[in-house]
Protein backbone atom coordinates (compact mmCIF):
# COMPACT_ATOMS: atom_id res chain seq x y z
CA UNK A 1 -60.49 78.49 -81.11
CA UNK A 2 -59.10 76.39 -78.46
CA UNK A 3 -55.74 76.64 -78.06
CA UNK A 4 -52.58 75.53 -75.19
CA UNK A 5 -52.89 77.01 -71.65
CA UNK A 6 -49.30 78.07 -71.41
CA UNK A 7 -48.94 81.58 -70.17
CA UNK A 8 -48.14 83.70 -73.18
CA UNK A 9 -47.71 81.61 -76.37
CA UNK A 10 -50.25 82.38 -78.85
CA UNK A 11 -50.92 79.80 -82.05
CA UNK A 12 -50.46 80.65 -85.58
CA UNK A 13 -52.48 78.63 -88.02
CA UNK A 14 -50.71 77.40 -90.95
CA UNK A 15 -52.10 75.24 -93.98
CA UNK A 16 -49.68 72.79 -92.42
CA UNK A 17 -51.42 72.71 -89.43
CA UNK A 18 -54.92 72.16 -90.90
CA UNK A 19 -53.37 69.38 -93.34
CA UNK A 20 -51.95 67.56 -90.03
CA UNK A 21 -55.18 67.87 -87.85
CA UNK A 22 -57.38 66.84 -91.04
CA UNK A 23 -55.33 63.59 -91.68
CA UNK A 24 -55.68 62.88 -88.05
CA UNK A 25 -59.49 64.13 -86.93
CA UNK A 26 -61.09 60.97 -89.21
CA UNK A 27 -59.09 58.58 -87.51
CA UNK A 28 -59.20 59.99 -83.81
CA UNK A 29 -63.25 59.60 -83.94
CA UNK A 30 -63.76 55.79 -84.24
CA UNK A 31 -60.74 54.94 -81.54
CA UNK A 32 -62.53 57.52 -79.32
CA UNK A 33 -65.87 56.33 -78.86
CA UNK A 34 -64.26 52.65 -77.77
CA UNK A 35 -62.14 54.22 -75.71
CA UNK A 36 -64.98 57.33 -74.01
CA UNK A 37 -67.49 54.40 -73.91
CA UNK A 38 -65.47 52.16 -71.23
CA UNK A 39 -64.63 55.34 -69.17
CA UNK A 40 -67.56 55.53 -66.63
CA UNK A 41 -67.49 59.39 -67.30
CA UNK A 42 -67.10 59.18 -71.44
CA UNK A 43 -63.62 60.95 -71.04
CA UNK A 44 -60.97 60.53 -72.76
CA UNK A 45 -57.43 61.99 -72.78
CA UNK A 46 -55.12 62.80 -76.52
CA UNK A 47 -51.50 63.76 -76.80
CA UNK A 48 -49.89 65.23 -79.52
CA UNK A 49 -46.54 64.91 -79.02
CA UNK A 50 -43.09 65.90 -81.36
CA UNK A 51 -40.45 68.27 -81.20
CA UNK A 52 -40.31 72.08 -81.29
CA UNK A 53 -41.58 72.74 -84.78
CA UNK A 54 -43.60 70.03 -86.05
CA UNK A 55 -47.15 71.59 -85.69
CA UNK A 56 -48.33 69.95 -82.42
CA UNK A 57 -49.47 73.32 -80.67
CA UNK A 58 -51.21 74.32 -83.90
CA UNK A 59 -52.68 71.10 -84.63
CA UNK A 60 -53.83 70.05 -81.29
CA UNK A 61 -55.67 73.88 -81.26
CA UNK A 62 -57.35 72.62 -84.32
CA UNK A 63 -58.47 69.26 -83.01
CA UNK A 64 -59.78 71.05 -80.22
CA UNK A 65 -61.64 72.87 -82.62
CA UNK A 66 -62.89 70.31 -84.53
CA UNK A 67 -64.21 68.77 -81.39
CA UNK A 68 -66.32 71.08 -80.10
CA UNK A 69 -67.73 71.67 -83.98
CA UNK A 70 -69.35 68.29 -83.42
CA UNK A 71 -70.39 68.96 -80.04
CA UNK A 72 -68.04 67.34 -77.86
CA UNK A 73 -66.27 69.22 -75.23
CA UNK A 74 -62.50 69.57 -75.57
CA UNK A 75 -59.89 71.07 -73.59
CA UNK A 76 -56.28 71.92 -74.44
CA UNK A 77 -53.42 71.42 -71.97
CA UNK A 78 -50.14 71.99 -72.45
CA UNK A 79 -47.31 70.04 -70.86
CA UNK A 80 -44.70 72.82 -70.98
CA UNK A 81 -46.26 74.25 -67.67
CA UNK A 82 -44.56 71.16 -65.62
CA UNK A 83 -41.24 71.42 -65.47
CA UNK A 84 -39.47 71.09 -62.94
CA UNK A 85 -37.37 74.66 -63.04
CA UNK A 86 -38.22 78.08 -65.23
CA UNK A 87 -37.18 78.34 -68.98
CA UNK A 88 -33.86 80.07 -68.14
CA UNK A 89 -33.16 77.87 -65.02
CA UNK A 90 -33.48 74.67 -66.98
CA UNK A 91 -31.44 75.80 -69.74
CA UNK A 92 -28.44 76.29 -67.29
CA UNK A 93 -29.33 72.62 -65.11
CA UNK A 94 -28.86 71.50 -68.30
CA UNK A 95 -25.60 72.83 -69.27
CA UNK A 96 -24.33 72.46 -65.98
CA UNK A 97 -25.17 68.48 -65.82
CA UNK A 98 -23.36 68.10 -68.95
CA UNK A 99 -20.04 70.06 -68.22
CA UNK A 100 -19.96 68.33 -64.59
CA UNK A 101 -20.21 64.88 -66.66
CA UNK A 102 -17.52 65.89 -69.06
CA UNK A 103 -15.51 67.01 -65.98
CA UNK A 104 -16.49 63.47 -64.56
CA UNK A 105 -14.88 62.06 -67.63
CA UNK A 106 -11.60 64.11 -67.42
CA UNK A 107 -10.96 63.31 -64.23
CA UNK A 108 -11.90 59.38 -64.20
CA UNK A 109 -9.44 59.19 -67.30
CA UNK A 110 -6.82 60.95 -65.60
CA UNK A 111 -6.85 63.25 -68.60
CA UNK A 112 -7.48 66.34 -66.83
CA UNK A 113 -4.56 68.97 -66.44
CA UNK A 114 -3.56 72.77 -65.89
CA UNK A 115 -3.36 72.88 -69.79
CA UNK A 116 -6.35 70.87 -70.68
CA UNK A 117 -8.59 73.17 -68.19
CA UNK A 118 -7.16 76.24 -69.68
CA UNK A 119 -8.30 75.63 -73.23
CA UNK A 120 -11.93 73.72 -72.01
CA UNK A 121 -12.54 77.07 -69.86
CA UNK A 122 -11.74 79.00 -72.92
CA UNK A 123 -14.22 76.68 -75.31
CA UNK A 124 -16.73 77.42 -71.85
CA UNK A 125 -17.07 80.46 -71.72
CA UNK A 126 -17.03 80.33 -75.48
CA UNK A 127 -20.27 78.23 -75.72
CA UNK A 128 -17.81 76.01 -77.45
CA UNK A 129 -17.28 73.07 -75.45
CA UNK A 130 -19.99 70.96 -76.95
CA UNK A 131 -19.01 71.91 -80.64
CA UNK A 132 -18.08 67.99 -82.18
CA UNK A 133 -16.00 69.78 -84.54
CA UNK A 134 -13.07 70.31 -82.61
CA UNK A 135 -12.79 66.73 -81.23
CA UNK A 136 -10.94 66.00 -84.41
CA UNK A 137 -7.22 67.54 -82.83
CA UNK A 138 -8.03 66.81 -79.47
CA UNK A 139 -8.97 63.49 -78.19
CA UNK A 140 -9.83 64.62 -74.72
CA UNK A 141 -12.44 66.99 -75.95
CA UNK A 142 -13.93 63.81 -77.50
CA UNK A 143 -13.69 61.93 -73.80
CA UNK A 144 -15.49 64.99 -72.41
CA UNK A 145 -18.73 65.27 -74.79
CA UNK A 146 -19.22 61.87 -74.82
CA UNK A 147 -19.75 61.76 -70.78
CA UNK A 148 -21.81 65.19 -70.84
CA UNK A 149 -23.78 63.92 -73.43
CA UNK A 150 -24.29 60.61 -71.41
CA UNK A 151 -25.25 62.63 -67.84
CA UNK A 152 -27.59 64.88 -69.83
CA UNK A 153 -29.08 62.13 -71.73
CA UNK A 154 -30.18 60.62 -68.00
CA UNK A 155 -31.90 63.99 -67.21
CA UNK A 156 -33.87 65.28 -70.70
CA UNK A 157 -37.29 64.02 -70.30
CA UNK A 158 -36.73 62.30 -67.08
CA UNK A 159 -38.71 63.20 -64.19
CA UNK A 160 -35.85 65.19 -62.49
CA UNK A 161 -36.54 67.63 -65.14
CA UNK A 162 -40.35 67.47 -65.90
CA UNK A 163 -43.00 66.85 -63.18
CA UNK A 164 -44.65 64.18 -64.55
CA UNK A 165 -46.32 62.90 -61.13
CA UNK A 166 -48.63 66.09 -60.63
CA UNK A 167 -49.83 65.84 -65.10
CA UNK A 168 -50.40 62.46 -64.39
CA UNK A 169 -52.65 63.37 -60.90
CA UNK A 170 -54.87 65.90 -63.55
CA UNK A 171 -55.09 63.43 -65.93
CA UNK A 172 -56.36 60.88 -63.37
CA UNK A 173 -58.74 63.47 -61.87
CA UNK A 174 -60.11 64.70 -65.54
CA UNK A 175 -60.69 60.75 -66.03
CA UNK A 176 -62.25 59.94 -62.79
CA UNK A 177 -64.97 62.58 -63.32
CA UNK A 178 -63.48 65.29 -61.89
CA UNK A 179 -65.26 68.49 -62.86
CA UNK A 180 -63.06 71.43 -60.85
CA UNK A 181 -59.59 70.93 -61.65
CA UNK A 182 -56.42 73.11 -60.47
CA UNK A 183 -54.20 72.85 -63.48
CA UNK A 184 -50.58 74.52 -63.36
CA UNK A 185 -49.48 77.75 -65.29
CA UNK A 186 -45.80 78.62 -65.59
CA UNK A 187 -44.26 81.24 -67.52
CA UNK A 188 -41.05 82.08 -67.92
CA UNK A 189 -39.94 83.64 -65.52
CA UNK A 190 -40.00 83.21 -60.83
CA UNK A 191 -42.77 85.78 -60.98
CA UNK A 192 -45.17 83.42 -62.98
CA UNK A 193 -46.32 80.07 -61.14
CA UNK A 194 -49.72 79.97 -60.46
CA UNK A 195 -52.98 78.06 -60.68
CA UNK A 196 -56.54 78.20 -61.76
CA UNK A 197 -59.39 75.98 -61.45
CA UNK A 198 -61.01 75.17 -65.11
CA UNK A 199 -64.40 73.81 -65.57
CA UNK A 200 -64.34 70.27 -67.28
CA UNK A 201 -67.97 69.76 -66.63
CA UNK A 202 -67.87 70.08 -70.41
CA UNK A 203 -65.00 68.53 -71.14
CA UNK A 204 -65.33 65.16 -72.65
CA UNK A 205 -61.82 65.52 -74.54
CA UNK A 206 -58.58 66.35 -72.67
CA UNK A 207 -55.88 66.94 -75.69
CA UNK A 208 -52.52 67.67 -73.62
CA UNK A 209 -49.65 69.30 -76.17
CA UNK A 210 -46.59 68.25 -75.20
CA UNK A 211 -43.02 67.19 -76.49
CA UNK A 212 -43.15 64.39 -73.98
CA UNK A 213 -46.60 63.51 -74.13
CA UNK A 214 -46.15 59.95 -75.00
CA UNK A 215 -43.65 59.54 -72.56
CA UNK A 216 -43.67 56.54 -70.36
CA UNK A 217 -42.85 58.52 -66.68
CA UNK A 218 -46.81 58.94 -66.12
CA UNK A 219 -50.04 57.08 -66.63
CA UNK A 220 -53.18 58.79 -68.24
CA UNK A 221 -53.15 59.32 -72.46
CA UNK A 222 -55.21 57.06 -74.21
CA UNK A 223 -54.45 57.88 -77.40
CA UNK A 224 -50.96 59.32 -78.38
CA UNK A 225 -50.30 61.02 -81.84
CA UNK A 226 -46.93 61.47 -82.77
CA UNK A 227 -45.97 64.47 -85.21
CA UNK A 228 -42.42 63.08 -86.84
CA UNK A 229 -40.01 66.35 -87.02
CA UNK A 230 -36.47 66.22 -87.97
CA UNK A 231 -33.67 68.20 -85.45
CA UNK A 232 -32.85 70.39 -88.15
CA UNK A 233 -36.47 71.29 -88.39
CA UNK A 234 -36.35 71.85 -84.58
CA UNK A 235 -33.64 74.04 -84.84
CA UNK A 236 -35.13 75.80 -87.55
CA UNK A 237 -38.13 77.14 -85.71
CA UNK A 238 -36.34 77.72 -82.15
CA UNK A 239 -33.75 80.22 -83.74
CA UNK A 240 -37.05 82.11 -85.88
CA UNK A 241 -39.28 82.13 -82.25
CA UNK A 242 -36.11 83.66 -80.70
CA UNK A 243 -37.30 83.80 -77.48
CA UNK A 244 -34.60 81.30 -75.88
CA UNK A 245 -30.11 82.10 -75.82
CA UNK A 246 -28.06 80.82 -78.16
CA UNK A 247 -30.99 78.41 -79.91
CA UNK A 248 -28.45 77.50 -82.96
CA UNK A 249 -25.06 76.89 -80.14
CA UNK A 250 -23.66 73.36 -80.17
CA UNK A 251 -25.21 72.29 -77.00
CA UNK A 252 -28.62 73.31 -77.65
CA UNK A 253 -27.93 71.08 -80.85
CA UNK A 254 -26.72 68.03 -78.59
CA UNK A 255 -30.14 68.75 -76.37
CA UNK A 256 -31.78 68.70 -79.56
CA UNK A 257 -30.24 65.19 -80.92
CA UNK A 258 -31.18 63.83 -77.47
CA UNK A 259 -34.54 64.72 -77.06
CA UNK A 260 -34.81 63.11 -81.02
CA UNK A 261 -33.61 59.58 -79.99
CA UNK A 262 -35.96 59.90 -76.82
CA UNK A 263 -38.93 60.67 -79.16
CA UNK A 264 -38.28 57.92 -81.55
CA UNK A 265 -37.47 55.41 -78.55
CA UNK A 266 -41.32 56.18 -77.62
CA UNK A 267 -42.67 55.97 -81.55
CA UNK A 268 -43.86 53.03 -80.86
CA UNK A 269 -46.87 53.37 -78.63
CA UNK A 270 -48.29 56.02 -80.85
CA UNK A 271 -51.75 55.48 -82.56
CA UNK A 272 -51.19 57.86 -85.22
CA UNK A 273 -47.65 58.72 -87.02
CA UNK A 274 -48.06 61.30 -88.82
CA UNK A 275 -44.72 62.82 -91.48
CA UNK A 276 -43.52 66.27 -91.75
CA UNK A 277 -46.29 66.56 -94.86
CA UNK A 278 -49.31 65.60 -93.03
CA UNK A 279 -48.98 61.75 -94.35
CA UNK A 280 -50.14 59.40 -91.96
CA UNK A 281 -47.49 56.74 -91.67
CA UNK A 282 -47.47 53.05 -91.09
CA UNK A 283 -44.74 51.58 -88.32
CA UNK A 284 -42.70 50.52 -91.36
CA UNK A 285 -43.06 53.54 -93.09
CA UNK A 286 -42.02 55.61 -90.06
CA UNK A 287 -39.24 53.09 -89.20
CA UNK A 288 -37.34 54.02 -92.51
CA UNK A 289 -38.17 57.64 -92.74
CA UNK A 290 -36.75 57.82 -89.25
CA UNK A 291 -33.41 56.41 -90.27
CA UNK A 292 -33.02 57.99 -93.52
């Protein structure tokens, strides 16, 4: 089975998975041929998008399945070899962008002090400082998230943190009849970067997995489907994968509220909405499951 090319994950098929790809095979097919038969080369290019958690990896491995049942030549991509920095080096660009905003914050409100950097070092080195609970007794603490949240908001899923320039180059190759492509493999650690050259000679179907597929920092999908996920869900399945620090702290929980609100700014352009049950959804019928 096809699956995502990023170094070292493997996909688990669930029943969820199949439900989600079977809801959204039937409705991929018509869309496609419109879309393969005004692309000089019949290509076409599919994101499945949503957070950590909400079947896109296993789903997209099972559309790529169902693809080549029917004799059309898929490919699987995953977006989570471009970013910008390694796993672990992201993770800390991250949390330092947000404590040099909330430092930004302390200092422009003249609220910073011997005293107030004793106990926000403390909270630091904690893993505390972005826990909303203790805002409650101190209203500086509040003055500080709300600035870290705001500088890390302006860097999760922006281009200074995922290289969406060189995925939208492949995509733009893959559509332009491109049969040797170099595609990008990144693990997680400075030891694995690389490249290799895939045949798409094949290929009529380029399915690219990715969290911000349907962003709109590159040119390229055709067709985005959007898998809706809750943060709690998110959460859920980073802390059982247990591969990344401190996946249940209270900045990993901001990252994970902020990435949410990014996804559901982008809702909008997808073709297919799909629920946490497999249900397609209608634009209305997302709208108020999103806000409940």
């Amino acid at each position: 089975m096809p699956q995502g090319d990023m170094p070292g994950d493997a996909v688990h098929i669930s029943e969820a998975h199949r439900t989600k790809a079977n809801a959204i095979f039937p409705l991929l097919l018509p869309q496609l041929a419109e879309i393969c038969a005004r692309n000089p080369y019949g290509r076409a290019v599919i994101t499945v998008c949503g957070g950590s958690g909400s079947g896109k990896t296993g789903a997209a491995a099972l559309l790529g399945y169902y693809f080549k049942q029917i004799g059309i030549g898929s490919y699987v991509l995953s977006g989570d070899n471009y970013p910008r920095r390694y796993p672990a080096l992201n993770d800390a660009e991250r949390l330092r962008i947000f404590r040099q905003g909330g430092m930004h914050g302390l200092t422009s409100g003249a609220l910073l002090n011997p005293d107030v950097w004793q106990q926000l070092h403390t909270w630091q080195i904690e893993q505390r400082d972005a826990d909303p609970t203790l805002c409650a007794d101190v209203p500086w603490l509040a003055v500080y998230q709300a600035e870290g949240r705001k500088a890390l908001a302006g860097y999760l899923g922006t281009p200074s943190e995922q290289d969406f320039d060189e995925l939208g180059q492949t995509l733009a190759r893959f559509k332009n009849g491109i049969d040797a492509i170099w595609l990008k493999r990144m693990g997680r650690d400075d030891a694995a970067l690389w490249y290799d050259k895939v045949d798409f000679s094949q290929v009529k179907v380029l399915i690219v997995e990715w969290t911000h597929g349907n962003s709109d920092f590159y040119c390229g999908v055709d067709l985005p489907v959007f898998l809706y996920s809750t943060p709690q869900e998110t959460m859920t399945y980073r802390v059982s994968r247990a591969r990344d620090g401190a996946a249940d702290s209270p900045f990993v929980t901001m990252v994970l509220q902020i990435e949410q609100r990014l996804l559901e700014s982008q809702a909008h352009k997808a073709k297919i909405i799909l629920s946490r049950e497999g249900k397609v959804l209608s634009w209305s019928e997302y709208c108020k499951l999103a806000v409940s």
